[in-house]
Each structure stands twice: as structure tokens, then as C-alpha cells.
PDB file of N, CA and C in Angstrom:
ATOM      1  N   UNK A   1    -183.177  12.153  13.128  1.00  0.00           N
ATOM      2  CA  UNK A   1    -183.561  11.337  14.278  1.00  0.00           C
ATOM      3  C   UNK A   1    -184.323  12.193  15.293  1.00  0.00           C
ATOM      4  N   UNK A   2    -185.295  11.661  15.819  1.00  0.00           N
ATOM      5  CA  UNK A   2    -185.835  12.270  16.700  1.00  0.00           C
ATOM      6  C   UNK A   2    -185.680  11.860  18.026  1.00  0.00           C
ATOM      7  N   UNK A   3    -185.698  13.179  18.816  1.00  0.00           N
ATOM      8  CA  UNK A   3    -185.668  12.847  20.473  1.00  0.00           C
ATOM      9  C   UNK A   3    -186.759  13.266  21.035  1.00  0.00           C
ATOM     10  N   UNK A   4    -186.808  12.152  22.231  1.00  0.00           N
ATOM     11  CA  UNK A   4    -187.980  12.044  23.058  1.00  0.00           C
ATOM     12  C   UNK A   4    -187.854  12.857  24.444  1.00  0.00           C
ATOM     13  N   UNK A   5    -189.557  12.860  25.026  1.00  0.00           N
ATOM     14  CA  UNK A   5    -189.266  13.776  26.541  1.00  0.00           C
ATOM     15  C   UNK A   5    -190.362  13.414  27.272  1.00  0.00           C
ATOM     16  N   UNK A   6    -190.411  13.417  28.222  1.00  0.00           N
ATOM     17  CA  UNK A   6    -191.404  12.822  28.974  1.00  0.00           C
ATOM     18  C   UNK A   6    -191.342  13.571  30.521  1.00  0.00           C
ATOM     19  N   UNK A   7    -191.943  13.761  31.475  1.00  0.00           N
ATOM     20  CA  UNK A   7    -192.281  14.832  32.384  1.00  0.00           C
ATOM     21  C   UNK A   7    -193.571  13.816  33.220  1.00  0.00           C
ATOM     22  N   UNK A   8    -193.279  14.619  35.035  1.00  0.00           N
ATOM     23  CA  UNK A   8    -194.319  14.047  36.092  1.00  0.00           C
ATOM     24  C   UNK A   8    -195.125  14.639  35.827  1.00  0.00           C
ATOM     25  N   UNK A   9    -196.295  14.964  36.056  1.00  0.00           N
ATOM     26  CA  UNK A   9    -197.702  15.579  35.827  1.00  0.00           C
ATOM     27  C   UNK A   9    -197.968  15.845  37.511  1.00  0.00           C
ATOM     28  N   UNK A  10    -198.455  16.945  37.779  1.00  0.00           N
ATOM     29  CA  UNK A  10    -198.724  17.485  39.100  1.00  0.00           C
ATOM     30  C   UNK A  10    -199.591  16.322  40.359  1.00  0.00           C
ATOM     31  N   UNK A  11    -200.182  15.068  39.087  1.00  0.00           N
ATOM     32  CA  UNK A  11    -200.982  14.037  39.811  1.00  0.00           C
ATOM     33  C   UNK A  11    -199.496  12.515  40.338  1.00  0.00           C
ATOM     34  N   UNK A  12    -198.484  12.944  39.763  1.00  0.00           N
ATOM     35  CA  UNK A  12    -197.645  11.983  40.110  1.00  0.00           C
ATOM     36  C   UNK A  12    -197.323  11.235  38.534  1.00  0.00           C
ATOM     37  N   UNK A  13    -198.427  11.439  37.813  1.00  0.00           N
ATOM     38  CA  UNK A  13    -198.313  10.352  36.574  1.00  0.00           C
ATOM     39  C   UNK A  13    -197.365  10.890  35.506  1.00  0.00           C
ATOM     40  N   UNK A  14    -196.846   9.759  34.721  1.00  0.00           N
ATOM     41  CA  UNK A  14    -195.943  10.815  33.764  1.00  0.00           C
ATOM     42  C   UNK A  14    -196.589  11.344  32.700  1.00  0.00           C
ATOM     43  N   UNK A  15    -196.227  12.254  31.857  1.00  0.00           N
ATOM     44  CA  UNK A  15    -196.811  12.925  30.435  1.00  0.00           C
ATOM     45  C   UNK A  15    -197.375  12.087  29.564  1.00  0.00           C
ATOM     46  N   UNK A  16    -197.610  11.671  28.525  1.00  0.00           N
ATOM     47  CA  UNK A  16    -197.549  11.452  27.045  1.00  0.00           C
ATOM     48  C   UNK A  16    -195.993  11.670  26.840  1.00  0.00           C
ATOM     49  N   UNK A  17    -195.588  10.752  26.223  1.00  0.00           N
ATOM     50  CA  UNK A  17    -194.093  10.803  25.339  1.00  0.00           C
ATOM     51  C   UNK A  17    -194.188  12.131  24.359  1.00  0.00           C
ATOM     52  N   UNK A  18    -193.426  12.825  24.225  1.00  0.00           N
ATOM     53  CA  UNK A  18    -193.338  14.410  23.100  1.00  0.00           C
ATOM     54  C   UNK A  18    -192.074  14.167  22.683  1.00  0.00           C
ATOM     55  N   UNK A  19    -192.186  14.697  21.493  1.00  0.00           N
ATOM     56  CA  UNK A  19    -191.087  14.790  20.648  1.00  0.00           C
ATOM     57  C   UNK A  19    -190.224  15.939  20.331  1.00  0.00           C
ATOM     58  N   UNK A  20    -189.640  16.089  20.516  1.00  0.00           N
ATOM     59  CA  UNK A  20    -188.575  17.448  20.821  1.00  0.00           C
ATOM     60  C   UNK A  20    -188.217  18.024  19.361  1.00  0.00           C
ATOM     61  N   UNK A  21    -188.085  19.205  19.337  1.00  0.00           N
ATOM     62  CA  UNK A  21    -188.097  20.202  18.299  1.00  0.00           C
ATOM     63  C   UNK A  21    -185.904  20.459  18.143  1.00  0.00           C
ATOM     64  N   UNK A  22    -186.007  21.258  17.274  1.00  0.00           N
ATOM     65  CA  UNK A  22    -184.913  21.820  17.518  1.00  0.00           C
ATOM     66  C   UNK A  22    -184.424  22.874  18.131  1.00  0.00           C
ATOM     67  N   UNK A  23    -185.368  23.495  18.943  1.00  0.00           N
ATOM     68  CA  UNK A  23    -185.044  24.533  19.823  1.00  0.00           C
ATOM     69  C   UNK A  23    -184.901  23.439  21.191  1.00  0.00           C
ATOM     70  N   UNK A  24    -185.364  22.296  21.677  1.00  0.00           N
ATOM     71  CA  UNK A  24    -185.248  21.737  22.678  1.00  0.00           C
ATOM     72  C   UNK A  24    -186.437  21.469  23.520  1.00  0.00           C
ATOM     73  N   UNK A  25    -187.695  22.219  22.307  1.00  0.00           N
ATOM     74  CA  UNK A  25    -188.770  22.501  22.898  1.00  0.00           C
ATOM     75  C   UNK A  25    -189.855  21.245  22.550  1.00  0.00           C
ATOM     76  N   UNK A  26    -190.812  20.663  23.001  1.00  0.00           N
ATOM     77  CA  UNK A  26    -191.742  19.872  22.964  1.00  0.00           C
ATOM     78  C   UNK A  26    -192.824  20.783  21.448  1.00  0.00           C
ATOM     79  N   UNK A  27    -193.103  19.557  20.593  1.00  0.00           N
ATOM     80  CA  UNK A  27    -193.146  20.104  19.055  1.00  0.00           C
ATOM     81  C   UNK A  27    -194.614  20.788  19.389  1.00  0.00           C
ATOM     82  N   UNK A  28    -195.576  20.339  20.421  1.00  0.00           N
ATOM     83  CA  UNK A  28    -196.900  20.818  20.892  1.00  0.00           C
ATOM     84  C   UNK A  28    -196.773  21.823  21.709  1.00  0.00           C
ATOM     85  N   UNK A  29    -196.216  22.348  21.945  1.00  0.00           N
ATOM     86  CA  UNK A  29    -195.521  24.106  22.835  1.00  0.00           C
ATOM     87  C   UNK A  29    -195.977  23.536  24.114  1.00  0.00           C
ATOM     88  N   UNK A  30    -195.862  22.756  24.626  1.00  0.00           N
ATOM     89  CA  UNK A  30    -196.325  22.257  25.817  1.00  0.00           C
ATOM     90  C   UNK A  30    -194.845  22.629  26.841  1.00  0.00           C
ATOM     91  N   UNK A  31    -194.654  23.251  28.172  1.00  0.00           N
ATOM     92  CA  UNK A  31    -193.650  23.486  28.792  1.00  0.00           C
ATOM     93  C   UNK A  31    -193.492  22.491  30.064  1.00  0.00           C
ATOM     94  N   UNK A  32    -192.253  21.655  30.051  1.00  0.00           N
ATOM     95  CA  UNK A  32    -192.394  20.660  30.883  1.00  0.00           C
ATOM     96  C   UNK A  32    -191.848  21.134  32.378  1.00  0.00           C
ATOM     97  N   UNK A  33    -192.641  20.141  33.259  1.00  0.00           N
ATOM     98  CA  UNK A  33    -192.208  20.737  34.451  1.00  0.00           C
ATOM     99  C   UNK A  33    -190.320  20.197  34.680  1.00  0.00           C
ATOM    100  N   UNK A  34    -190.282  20.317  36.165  1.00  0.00           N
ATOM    101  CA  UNK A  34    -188.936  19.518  36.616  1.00  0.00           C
ATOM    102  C   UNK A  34    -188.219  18.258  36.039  1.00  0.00           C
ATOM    103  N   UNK A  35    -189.077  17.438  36.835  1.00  0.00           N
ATOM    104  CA  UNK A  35    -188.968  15.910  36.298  1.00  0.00           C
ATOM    105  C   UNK A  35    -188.838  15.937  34.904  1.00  0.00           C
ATOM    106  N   UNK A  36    -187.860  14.691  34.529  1.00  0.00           N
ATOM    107  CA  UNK A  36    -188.439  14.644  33.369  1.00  0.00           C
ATOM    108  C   UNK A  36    -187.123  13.567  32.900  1.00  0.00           C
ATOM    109  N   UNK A  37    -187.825  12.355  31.895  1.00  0.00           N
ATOM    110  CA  UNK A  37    -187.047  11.476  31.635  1.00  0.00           C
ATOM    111  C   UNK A  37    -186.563  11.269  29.875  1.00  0.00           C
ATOM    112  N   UNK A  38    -186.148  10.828  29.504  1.00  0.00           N
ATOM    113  CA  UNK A  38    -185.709  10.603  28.113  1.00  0.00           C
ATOM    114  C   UNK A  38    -185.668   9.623  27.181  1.00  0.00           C
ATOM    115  N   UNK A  39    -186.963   8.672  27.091  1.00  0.00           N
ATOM    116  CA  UNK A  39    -187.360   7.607  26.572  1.00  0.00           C
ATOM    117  C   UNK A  39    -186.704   7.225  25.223  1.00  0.00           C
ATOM    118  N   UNK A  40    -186.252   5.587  25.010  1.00  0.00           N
ATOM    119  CA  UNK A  40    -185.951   5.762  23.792  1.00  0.00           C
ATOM    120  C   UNK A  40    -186.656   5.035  23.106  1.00  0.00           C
ATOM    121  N   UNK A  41    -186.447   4.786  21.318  1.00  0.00           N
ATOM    122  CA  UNK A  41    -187.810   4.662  20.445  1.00  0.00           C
ATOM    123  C   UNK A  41    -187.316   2.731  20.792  1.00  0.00           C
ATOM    124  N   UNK A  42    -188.244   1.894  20.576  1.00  0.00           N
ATOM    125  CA  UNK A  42    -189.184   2.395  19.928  1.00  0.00           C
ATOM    126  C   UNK A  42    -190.267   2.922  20.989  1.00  0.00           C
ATOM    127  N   UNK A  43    -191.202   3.536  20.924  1.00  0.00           N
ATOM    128  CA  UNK A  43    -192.218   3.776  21.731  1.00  0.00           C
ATOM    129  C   UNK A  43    -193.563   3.837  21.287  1.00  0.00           C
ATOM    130  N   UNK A  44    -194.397   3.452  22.089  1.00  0.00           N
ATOM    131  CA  UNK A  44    -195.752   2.837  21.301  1.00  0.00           C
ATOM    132  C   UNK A  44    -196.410   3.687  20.967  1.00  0.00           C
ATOM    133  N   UNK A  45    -197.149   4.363  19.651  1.00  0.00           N
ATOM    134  CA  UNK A  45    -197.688   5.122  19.570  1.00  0.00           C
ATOM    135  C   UNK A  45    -198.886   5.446  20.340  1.00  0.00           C
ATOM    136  N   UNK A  46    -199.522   4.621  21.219  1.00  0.00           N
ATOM    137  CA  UNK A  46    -200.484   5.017  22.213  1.00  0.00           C
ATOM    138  C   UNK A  46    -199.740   5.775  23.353  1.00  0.00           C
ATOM    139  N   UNK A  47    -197.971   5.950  23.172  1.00  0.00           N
ATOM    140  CA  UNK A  47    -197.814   6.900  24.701  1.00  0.00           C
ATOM    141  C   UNK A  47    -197.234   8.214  23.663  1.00  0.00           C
ATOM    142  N   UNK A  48    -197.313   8.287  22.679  1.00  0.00           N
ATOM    143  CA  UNK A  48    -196.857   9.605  21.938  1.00  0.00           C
ATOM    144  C   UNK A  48    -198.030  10.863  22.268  1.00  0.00           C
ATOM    145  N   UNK A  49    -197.334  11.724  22.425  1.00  0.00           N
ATOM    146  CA  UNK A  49    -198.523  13.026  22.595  1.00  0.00           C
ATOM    147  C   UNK A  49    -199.393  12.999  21.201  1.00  0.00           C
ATOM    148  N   UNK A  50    -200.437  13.395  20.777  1.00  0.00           N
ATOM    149  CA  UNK A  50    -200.917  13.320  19.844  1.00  0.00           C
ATOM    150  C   UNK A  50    -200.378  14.799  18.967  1.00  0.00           C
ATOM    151  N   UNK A  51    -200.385  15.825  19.790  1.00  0.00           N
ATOM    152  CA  UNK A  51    -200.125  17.304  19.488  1.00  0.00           C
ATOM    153  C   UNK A  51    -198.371  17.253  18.536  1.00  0.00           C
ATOM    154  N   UNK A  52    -197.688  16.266  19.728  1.00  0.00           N
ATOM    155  CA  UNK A  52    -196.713  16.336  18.863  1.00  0.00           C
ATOM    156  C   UNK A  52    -197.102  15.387  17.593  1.00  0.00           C
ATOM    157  N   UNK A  53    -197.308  14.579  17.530  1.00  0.00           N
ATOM    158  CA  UNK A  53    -197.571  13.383  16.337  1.00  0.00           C
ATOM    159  C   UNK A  53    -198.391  14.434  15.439  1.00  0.00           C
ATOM    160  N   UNK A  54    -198.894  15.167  15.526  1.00  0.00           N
ATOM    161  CA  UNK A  54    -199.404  15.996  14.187  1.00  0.00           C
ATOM    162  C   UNK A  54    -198.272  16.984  13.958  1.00  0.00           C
ATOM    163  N   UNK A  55    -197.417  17.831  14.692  1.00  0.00           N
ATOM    164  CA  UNK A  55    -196.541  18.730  14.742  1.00  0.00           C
ATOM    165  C   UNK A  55    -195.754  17.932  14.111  1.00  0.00           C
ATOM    166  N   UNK A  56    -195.541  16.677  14.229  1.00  0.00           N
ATOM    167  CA  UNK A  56    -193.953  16.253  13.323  1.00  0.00           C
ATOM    168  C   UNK A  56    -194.901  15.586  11.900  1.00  0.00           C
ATOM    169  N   UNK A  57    -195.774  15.356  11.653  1.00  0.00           N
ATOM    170  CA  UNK A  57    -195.956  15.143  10.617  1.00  0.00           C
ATOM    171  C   UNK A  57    -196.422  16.367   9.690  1.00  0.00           C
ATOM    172  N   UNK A  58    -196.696  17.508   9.730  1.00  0.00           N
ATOM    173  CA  UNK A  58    -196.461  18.475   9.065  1.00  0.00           C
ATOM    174  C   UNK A  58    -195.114  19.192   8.820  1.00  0.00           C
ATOM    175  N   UNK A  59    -194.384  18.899   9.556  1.00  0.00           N
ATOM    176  CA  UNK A  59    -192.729  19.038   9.532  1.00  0.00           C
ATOM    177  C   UNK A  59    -191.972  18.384   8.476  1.00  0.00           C
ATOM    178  N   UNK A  60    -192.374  16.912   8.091  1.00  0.00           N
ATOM    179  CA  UNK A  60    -191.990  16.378   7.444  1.00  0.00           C
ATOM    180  C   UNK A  60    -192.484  16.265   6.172  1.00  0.00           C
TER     181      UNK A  60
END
């Protein structure tokens, strides 16, 4: 199962949805700020990071 992460962006707006690794880390090495919320699926693939969406499909 995968978990989700989501983060404010310095403009107020939130991230792209990312998909969390097993270190806890966002699968696109991306480092999130403060904020940050915990979306659950389903979620539309237009708010998925793309970086992660290739990172988990070579994973699998």
C-alpha cells in the first residue's frame, strides 16, 4: 500500500500529491517543507507528482 504527502509551497499553494518511499521520503527526493497533509487514495492522477509516478513505477 502506498502512502501519500502533500506540502504548502512558499506561494501558499499546496505540492503535487508524492508518494512516500520507505525511508519516509518522497519517491522524487523532493524535501518537504513544514506544512504538510496526508491525502488519501483515491487521488486523481492529475494531482500525483509525476517524478514520483515514474519512481514507483520502476519500483514495481
Amino acid at each position: 500500500m502506498s502512502r501519500y504527502l502533500t506540502w504548502r509551497l512558499p506561494d501558499r499553494h499546496f505540492s503535487k500529491v508524492h508518494v512516500l518511499g520507505e525511508a519516509g521520503t518522497p519517491l522524487c527526493g523532493r524535501v518537504p517543507s513544514r506544512e504538510r497533509g496526508r491525502p488519501l487514495p483515491p487521488i486523481p492522477e492529475s494531482e500525483l507528482c509525476p517524478d514520483c509516478q515514474n519512481a514507483l513505477g520502476e519500483t514495481q
